[in-house]
N, C-alpha and C. Protein backbone atom coordinates (compact mmCIF):
# COMPACT_ATOMS: atom_id res chain seq x y z
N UNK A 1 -30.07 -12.80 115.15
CA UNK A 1 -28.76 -12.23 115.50
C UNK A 1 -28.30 -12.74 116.86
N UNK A 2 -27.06 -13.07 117.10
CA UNK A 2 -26.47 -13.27 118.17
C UNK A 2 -26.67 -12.56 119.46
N UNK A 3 -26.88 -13.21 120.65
CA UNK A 3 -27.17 -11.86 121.88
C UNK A 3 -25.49 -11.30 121.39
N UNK A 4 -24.49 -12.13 121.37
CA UNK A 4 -23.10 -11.04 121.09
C UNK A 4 -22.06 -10.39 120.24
N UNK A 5 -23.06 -10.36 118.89
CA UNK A 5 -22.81 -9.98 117.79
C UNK A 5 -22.78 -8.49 117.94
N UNK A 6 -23.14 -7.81 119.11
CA UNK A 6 -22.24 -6.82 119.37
C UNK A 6 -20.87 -6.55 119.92
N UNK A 7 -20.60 -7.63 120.63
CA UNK A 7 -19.65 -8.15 120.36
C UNK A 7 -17.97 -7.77 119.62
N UNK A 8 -19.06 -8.78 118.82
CA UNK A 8 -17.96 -9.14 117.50
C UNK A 8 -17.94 -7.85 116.22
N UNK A 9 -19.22 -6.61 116.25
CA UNK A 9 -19.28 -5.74 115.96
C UNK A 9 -18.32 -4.53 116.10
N UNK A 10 -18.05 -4.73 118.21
CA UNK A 10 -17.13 -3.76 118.57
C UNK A 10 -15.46 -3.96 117.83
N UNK A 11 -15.29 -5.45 117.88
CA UNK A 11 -13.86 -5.96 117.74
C UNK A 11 -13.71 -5.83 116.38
N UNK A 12 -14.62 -5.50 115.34
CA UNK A 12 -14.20 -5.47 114.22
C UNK A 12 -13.75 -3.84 113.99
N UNK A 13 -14.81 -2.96 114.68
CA UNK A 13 -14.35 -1.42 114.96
C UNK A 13 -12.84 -1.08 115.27
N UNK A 14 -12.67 -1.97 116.32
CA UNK A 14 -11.42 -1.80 117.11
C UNK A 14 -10.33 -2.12 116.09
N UNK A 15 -10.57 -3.15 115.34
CA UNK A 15 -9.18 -3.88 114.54
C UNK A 15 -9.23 -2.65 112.99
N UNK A 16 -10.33 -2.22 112.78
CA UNK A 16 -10.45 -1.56 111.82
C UNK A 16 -9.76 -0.10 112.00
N UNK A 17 -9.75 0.78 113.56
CA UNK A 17 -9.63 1.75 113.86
C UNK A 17 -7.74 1.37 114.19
N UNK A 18 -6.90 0.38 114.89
CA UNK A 18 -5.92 0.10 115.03
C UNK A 18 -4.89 0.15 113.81
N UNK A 19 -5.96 -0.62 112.72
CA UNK A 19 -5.25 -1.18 111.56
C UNK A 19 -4.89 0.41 110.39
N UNK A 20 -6.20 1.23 110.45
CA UNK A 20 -5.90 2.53 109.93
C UNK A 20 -4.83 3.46 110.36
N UNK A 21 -4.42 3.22 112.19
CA UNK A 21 -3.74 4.16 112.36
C UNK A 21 -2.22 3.59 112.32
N UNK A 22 -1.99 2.09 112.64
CA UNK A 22 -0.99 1.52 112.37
C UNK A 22 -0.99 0.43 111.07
N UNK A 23 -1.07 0.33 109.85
CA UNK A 23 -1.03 0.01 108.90
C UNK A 23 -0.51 -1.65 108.80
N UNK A 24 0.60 -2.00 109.43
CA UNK A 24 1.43 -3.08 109.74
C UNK A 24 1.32 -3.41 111.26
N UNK A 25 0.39 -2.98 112.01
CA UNK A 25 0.40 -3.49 113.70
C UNK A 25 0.13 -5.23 113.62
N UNK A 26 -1.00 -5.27 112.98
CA UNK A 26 -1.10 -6.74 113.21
C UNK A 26 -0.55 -7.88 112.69
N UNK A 27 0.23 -7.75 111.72
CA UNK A 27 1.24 -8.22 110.63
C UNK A 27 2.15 -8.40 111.67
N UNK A 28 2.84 -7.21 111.76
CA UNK A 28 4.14 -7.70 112.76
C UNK A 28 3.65 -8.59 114.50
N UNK A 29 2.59 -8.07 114.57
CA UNK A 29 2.04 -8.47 116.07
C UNK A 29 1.96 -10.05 115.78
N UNK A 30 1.49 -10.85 114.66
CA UNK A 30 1.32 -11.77 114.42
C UNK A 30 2.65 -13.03 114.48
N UNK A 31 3.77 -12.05 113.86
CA UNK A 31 5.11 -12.34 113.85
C UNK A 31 5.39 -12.99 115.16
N UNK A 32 5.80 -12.25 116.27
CA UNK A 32 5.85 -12.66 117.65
C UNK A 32 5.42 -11.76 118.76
N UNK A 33 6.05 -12.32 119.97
CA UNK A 33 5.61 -11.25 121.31
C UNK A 33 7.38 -11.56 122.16
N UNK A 34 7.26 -9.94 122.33
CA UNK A 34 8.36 -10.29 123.22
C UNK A 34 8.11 -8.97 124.09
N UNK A 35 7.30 -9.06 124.82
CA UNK A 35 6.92 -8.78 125.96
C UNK A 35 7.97 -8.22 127.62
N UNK A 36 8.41 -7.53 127.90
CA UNK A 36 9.00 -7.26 128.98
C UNK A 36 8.38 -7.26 130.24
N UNK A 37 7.56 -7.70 130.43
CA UNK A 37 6.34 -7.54 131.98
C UNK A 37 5.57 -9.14 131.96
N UNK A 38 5.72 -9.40 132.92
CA UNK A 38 4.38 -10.76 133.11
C UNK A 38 3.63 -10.04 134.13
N UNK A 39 2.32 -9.96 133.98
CA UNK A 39 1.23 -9.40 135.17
C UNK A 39 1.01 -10.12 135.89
N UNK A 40 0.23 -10.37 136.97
CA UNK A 40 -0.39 -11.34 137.50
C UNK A 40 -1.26 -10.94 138.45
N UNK A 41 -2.54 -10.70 137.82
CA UNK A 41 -3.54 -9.77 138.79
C UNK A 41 -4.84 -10.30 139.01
N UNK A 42 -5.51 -9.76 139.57
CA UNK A 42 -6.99 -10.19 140.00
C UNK A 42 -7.73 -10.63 138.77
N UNK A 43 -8.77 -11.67 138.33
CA UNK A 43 -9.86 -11.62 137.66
C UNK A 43 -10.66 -10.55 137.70
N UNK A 44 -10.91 -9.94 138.38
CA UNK A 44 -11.98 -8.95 138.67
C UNK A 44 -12.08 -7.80 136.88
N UNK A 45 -13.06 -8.14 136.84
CA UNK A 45 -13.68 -7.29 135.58
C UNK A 45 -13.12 -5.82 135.61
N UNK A 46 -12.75 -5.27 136.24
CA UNK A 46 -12.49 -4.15 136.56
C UNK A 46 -11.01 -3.03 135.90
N UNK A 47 -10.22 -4.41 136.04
CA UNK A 47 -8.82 -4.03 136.30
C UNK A 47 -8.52 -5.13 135.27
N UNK A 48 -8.04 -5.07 133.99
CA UNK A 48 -7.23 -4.97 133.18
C UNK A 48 -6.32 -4.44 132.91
N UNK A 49 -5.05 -5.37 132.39
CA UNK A 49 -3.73 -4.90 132.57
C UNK A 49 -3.29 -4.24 131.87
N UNK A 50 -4.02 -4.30 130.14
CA UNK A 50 -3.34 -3.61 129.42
C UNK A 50 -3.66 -2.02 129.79
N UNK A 51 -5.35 -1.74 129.66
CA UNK A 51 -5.60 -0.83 129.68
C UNK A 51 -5.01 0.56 130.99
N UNK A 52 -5.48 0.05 132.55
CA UNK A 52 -5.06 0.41 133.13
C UNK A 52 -3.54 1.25 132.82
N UNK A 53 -2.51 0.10 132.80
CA UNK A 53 -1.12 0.73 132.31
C UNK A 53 -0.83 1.13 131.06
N UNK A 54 -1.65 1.62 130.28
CA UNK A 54 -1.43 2.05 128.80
C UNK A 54 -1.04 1.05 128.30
N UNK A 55 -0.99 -0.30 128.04
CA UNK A 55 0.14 -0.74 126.86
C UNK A 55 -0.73 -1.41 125.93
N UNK A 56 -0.34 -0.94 124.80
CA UNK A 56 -0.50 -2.09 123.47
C UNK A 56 -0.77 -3.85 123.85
N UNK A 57 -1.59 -4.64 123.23
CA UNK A 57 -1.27 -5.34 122.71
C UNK A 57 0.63 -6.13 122.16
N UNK A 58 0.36 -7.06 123.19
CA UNK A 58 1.88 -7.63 123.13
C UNK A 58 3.20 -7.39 123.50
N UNK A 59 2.55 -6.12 124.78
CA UNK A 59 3.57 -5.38 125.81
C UNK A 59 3.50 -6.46 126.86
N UNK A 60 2.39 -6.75 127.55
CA UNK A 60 2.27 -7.41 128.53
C UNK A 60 1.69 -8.88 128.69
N UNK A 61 1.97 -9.98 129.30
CA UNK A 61 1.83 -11.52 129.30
C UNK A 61 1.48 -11.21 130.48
N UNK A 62 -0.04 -12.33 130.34
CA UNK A 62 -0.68 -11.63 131.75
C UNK A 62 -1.36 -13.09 131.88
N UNK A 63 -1.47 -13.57 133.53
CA UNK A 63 -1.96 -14.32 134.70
C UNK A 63 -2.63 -14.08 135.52
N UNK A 64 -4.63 -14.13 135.33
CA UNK A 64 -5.28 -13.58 136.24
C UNK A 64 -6.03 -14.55 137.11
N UNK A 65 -6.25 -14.81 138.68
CA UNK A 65 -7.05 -15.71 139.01
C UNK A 65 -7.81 -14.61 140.39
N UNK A 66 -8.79 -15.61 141.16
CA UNK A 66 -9.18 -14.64 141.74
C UNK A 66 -8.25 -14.25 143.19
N UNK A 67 -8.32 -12.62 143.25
CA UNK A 67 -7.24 -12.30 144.47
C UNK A 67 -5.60 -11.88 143.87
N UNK A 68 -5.56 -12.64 142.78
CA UNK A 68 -4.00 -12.11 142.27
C UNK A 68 -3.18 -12.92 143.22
N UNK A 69 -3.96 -14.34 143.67
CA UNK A 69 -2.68 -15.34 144.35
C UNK A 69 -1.44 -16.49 143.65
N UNK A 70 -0.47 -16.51 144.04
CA UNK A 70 0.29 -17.36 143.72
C UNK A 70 0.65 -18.31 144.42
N UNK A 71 0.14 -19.42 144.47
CA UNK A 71 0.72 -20.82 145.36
C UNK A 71 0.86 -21.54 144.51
N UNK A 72 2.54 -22.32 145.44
CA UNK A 72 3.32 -23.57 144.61
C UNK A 72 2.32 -24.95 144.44
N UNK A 73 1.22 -25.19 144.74
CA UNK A 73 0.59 -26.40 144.10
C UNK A 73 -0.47 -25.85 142.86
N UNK A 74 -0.31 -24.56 142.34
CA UNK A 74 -1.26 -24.07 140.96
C UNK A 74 -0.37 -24.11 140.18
N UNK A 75 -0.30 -24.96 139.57
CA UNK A 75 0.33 -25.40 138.25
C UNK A 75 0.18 -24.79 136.63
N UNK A 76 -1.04 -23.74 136.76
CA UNK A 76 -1.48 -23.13 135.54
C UNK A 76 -0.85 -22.19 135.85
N UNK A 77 -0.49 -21.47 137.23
CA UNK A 77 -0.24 -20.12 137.32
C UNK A 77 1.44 -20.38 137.33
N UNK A 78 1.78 -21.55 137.95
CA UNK A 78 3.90 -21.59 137.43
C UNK A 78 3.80 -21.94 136.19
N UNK A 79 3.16 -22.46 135.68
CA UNK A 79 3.69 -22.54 134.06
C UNK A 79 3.41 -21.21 133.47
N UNK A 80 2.17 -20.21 133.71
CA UNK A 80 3.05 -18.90 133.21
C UNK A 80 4.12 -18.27 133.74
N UNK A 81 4.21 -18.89 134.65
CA UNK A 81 5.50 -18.00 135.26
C UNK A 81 6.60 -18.81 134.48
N UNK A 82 6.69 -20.03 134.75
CA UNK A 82 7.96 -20.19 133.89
C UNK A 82 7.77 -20.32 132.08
N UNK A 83 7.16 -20.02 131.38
CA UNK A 83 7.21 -19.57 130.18
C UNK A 83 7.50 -18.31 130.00
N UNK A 84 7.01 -17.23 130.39
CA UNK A 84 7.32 -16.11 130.56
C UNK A 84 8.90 -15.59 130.79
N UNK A 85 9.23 -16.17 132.44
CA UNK A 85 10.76 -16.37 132.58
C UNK A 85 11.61 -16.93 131.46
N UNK A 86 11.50 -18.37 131.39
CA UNK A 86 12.53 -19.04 130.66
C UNK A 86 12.71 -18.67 128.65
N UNK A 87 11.30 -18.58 128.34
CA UNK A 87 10.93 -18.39 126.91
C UNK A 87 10.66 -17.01 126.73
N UNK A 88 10.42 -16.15 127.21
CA UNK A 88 9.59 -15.17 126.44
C UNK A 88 11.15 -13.63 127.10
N UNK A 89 11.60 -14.58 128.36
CA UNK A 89 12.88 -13.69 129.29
C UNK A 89 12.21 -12.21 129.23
N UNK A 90 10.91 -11.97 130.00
CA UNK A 90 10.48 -11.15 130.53
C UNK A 90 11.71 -10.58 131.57
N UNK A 91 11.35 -9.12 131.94
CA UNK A 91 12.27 -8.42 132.85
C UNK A 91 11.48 -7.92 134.15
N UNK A 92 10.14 -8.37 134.12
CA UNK A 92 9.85 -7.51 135.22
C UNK A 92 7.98 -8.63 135.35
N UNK A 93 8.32 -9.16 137.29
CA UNK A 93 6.79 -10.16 136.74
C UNK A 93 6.04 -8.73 138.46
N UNK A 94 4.93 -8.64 137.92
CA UNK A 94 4.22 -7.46 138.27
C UNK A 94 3.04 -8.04 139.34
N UNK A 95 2.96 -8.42 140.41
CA UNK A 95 1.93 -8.76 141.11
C UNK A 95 0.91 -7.75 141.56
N UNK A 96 0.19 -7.86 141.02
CA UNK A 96 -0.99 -6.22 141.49
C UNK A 96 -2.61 -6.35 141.74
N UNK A 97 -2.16 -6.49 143.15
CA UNK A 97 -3.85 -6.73 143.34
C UNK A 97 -4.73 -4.92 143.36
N UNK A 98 -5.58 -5.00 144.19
CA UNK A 98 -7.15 -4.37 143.74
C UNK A 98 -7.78 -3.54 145.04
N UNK A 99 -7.46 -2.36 145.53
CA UNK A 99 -8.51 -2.41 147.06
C UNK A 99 -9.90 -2.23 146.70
N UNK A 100 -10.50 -2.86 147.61
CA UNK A 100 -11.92 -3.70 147.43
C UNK A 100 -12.06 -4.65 146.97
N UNK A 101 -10.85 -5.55 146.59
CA UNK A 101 -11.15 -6.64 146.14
C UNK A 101 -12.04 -8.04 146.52
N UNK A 102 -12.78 -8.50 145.94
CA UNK A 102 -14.14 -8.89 146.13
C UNK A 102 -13.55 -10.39 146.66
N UNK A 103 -12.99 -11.13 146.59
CA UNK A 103 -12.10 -12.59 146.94
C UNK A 103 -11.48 -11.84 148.74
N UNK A 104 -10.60 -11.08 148.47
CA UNK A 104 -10.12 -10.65 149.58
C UNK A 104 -11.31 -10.65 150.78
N UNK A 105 -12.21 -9.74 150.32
CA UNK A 105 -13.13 -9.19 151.53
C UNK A 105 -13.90 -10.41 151.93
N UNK A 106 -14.25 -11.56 150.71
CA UNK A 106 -14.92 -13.17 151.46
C UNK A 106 -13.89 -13.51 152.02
N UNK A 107 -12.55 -13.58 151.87
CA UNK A 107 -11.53 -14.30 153.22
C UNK A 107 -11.97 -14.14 154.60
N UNK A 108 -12.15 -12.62 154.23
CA UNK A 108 -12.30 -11.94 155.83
C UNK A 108 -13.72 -12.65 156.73
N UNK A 109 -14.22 -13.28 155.84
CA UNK A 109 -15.87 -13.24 156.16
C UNK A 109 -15.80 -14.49 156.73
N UNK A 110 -16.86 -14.88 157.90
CA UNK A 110 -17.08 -16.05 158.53
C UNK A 110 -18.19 -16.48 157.82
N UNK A 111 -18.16 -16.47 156.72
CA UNK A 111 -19.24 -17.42 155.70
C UNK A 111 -19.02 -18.47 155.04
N UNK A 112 -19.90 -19.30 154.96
CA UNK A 112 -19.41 -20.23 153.30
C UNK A 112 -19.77 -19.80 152.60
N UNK A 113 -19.11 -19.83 151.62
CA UNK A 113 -18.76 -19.44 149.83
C UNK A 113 -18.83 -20.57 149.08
N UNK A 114 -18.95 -22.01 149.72
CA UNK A 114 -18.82 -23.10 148.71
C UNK A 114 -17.38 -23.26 148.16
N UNK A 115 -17.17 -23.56 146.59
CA UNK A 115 -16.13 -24.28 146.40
C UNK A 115 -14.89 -22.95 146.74
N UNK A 116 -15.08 -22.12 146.12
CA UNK A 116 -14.17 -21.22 146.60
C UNK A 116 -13.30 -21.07 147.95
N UNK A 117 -14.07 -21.17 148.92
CA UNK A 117 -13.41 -21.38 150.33
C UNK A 117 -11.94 -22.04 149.97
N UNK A 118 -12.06 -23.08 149.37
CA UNK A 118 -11.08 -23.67 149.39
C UNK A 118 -9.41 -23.16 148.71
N UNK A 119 -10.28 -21.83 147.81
CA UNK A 119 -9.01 -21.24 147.29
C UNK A 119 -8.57 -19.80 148.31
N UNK A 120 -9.84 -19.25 148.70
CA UNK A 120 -9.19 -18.30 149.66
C UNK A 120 -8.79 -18.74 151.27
N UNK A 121 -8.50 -20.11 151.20
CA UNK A 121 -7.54 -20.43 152.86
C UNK A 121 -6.55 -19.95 152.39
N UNK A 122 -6.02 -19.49 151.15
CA UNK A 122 -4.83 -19.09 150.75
C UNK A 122 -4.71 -17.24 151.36
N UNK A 123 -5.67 -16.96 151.43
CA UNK A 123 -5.38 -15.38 151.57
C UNK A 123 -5.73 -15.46 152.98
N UNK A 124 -6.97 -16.38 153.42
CA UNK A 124 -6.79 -16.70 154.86
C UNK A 124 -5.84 -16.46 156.12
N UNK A 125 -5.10 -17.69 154.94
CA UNK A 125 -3.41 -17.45 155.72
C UNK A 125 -2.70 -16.14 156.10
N UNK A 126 -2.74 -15.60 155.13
CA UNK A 126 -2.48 -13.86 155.14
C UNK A 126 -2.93 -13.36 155.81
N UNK A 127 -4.04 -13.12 156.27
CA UNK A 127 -4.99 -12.45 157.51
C UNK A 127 -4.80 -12.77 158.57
N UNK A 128 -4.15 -14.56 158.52
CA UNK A 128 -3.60 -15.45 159.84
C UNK A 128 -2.22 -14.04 160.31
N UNK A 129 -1.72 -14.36 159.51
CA UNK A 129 0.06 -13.53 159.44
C UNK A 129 0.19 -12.69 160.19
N UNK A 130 -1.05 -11.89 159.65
CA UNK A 130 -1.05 -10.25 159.88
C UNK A 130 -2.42 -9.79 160.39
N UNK A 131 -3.00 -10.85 161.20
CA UNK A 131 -3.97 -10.37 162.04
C UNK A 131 -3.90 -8.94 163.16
N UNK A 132 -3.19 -9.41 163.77
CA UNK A 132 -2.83 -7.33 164.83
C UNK A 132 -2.94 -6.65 163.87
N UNK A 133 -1.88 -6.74 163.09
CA UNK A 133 -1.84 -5.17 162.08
C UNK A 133 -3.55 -4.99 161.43
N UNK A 134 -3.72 -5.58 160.66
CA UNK A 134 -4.96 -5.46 160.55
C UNK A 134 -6.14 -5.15 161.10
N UNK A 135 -6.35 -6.22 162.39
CA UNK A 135 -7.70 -5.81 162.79
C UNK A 135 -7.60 -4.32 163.90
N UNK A 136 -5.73 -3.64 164.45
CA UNK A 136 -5.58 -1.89 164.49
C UNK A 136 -6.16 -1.24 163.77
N UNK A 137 -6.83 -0.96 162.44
CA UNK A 137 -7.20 -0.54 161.74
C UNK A 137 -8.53 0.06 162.24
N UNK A 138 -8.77 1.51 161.86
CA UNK A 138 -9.61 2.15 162.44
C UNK A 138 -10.98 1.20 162.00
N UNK A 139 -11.56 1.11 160.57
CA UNK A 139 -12.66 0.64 159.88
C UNK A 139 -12.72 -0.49 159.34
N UNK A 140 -13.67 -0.67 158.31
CA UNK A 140 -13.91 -2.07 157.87
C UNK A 140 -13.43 -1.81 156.58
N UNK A 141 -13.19 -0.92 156.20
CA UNK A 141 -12.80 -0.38 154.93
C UNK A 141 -11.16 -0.17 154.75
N UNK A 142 -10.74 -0.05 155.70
CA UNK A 142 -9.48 0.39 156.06
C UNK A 142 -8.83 -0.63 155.98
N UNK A 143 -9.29 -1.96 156.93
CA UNK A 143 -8.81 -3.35 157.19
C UNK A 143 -9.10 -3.90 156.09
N UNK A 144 -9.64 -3.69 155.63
CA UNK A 144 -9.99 -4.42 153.72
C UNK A 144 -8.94 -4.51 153.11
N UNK A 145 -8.43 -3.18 153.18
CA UNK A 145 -8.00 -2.36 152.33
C UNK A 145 -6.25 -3.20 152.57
N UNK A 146 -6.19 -3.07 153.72
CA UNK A 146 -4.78 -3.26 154.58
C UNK A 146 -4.70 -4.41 154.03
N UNK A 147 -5.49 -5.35 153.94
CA UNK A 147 -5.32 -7.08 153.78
C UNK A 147 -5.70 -7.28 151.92
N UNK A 148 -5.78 -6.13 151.14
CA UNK A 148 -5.25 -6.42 149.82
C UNK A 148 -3.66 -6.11 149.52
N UNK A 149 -3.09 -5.23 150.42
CA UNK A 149 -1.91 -4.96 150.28
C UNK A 149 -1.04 -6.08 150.73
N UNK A 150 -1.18 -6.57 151.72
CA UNK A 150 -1.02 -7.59 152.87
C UNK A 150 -0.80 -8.70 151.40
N UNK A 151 -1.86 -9.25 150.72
CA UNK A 151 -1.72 -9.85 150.08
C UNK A 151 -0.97 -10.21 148.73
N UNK A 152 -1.18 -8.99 148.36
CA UNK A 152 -0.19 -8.78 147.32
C UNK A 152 1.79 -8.43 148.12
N UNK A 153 1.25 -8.47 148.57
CA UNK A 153 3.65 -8.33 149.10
C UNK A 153 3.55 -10.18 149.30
N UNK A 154 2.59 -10.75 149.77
CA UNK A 154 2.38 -11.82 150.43
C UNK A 154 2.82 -12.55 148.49
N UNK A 155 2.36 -12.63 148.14
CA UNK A 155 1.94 -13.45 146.39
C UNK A 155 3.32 -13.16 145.96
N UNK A 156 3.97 -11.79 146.29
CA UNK A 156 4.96 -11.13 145.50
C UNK A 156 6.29 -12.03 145.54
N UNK A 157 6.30 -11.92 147.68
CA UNK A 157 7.22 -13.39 148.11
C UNK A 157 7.10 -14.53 147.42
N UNK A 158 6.07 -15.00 147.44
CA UNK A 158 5.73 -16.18 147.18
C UNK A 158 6.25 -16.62 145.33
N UNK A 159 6.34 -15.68 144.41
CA UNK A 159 6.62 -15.40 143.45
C UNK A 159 8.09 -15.87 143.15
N UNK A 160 8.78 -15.16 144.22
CA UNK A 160 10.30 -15.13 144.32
C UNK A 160 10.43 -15.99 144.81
N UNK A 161 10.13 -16.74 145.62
CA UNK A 161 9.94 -18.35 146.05
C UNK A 161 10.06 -19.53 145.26
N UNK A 162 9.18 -19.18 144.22
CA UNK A 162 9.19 -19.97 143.02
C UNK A 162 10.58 -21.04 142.78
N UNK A 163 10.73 -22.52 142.16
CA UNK A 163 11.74 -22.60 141.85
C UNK A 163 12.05 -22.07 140.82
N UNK A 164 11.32 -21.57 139.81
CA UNK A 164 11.48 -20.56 138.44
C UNK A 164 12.49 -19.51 138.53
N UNK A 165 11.78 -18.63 139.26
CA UNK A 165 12.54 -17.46 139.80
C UNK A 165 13.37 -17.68 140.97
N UNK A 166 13.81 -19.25 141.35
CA UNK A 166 15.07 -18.91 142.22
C UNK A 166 15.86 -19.25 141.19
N UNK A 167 15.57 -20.34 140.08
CA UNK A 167 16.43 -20.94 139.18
C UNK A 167 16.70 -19.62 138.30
N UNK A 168 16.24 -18.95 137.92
CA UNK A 168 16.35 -17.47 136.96
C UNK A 168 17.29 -16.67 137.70
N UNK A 169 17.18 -16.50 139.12
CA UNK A 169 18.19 -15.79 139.40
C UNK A 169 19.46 -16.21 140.01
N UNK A 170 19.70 -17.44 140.59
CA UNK A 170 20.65 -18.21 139.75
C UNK A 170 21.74 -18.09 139.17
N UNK A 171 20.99 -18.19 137.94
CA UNK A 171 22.00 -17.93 136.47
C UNK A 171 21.99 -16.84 136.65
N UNK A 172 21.75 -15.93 137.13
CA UNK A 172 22.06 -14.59 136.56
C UNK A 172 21.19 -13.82 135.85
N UNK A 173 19.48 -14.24 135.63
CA UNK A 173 18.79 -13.34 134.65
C UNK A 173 18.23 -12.44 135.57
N UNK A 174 18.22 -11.29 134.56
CA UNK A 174 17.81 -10.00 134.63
C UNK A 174 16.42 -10.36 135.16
N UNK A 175 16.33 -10.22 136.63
CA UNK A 175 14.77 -10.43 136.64
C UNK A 175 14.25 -9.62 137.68
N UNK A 176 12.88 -9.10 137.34
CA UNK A 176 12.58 -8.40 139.19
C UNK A 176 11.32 -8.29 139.25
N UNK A 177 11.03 -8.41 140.41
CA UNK A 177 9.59 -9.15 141.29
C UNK A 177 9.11 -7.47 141.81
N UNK A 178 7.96 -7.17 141.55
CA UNK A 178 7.31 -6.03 142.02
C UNK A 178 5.83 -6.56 142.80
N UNK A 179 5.62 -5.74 143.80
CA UNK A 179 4.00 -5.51 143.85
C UNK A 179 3.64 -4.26 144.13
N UNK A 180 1.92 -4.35 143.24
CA UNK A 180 1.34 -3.01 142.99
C UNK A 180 0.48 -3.28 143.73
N UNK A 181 -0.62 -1.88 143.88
CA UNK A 181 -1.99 -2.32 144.28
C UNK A 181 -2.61 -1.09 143.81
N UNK A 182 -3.99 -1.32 142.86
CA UNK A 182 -4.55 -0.21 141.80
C UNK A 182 -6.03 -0.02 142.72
N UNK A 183 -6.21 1.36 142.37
CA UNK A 183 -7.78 1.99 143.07
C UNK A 183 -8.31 1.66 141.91
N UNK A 184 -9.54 1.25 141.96
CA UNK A 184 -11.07 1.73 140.61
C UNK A 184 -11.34 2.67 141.28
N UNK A 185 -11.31 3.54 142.51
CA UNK A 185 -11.90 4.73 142.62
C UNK A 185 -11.39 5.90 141.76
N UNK A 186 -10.01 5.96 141.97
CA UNK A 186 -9.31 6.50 140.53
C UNK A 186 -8.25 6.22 139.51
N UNK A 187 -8.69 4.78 139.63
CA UNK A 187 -7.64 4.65 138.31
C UNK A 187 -6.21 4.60 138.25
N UNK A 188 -5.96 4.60 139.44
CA UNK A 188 -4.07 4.80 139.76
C UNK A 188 -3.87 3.98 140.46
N UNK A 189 -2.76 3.03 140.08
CA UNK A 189 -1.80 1.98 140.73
C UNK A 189 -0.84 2.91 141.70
N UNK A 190 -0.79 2.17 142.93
CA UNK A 190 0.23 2.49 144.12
C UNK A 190 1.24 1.87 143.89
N UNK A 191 2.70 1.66 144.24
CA UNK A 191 3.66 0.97 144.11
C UNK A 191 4.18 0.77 145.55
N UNK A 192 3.45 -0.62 146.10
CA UNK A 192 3.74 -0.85 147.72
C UNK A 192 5.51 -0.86 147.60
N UNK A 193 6.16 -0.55 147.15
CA UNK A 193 7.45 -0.14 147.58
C UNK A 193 8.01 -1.88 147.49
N UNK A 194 7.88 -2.72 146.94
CA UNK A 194 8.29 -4.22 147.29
C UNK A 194 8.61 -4.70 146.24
N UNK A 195 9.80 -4.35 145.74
CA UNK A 195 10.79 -4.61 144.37
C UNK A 195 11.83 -5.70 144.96
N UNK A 196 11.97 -7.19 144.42
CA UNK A 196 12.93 -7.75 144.68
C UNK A 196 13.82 -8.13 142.93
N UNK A 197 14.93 -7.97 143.13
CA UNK A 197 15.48 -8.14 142.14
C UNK A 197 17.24 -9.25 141.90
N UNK A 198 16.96 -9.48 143.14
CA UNK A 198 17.95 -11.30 143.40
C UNK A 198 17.86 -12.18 144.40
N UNK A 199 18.66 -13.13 144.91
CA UNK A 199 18.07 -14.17 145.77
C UNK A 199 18.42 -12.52 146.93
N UNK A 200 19.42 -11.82 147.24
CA UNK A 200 19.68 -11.00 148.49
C UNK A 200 18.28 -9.77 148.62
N UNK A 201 17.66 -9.76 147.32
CA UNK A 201 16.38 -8.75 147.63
C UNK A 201 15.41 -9.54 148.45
N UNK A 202 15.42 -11.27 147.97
CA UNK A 202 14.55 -11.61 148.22
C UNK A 202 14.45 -12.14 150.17
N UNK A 203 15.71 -12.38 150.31
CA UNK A 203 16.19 -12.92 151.74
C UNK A 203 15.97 -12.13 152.55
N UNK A 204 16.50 -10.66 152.15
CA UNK A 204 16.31 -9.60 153.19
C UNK A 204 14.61 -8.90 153.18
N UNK A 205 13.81 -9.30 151.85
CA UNK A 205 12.10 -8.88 152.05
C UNK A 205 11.19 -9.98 152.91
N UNK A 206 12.10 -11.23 153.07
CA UNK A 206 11.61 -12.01 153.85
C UNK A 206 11.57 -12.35 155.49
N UNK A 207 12.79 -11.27 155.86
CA UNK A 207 12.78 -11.48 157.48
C UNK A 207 11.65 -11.02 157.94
């Protein structure tokens, strides 16, 4: 037997228990996705998008790397962004990082990490930004904490930056840039208050 033929045990439970209570879910699910949310959150095992926010299967189009960063030379992470935008005309792209997040807290660290280093000079930078505010912070926990938020408004800009989402808003699409930031201590997303929803949300979140 497979080490993960439990696995494939659970997923048959799951499709079996879905399919009884919705009869036609996967039929129509198969049909298409038209999705209103693009995520774009941490890898971290922890924090999944569907579950976390309640949604079904084919509510949400989701982009995870580690940290929940967005920079213009990652080319895997703008092409979901612009599929999402242009094809799928999502209404809402959701940046939501993690406190305690495990990428974040090696930024902070005067260690090598090996190849990674090279992706968190990106959150680096962020800590560069907003060094005072941060290292005010009573604890080590606190300043952690401060520099996942820090990061996520940071990704959120950077989002709206995009030529995607300057070209989307633009024309005129219905579009708007959020960032979250979710506890695993209990399970509840914060809403850092950082909703941009045209080039004037985005100009005035940038001074």
């Amino acid at each position: 037997m497979s080490e993960l033929e439990h696995l494939l045990e659970c997923n048959k439970r799951w499709a079996k228990e879905v399919q009884s209570e919705k009869p036609h879910f996967f039929s129509d699910l198969s049909q298409q996705q038209a999705p209103e949310y693009l995520w774009i959150g941490c890898s971290d095992s922890r924090v999944p998008a569907n579950q976390i926010t309640g949604l079904p299967p084919g509510e949400v189009f989701v982009h995870r790397n580690i940290a929940n960063v967005v920079v213009h030379s990652d080319l895997n992470c703008l092409s979901v962004v612009q599929y999402a935008v242009e094809v799928l005309k999502v209404k809402h792209i959701i940046v939501c990082g993690h406190y305690g997040c495990g990428g974040v807290k090696a930024a902070m660290e005067n260690e090598d990490h090996g190849l990674i280093d090279n992706w968190l000079r990106h959150i680096r930078d962020v800590y560069r930004f907003h060094r005072s505010d941060i290292d005010s912070c009573a604890s080590e926990e606190d300043r952690l904490d401060s520099l996942c938020e820090k990061n996520v408004i940071e990704q959120a800009l950077n989002v709206c930056s995009s030529t995607v989402v300057q070209s989307a808003w633009a024309k005129g699409a219905e579009l708007s840039v959020h960032g979250w930031i979710y506890a695993v201590k209990d399970g509840l997303i914060r809403d850092l208050e950082v909703s941009m929803s045209g080039l004037a949300d985005f100009e005035k979140a940038s001074l």
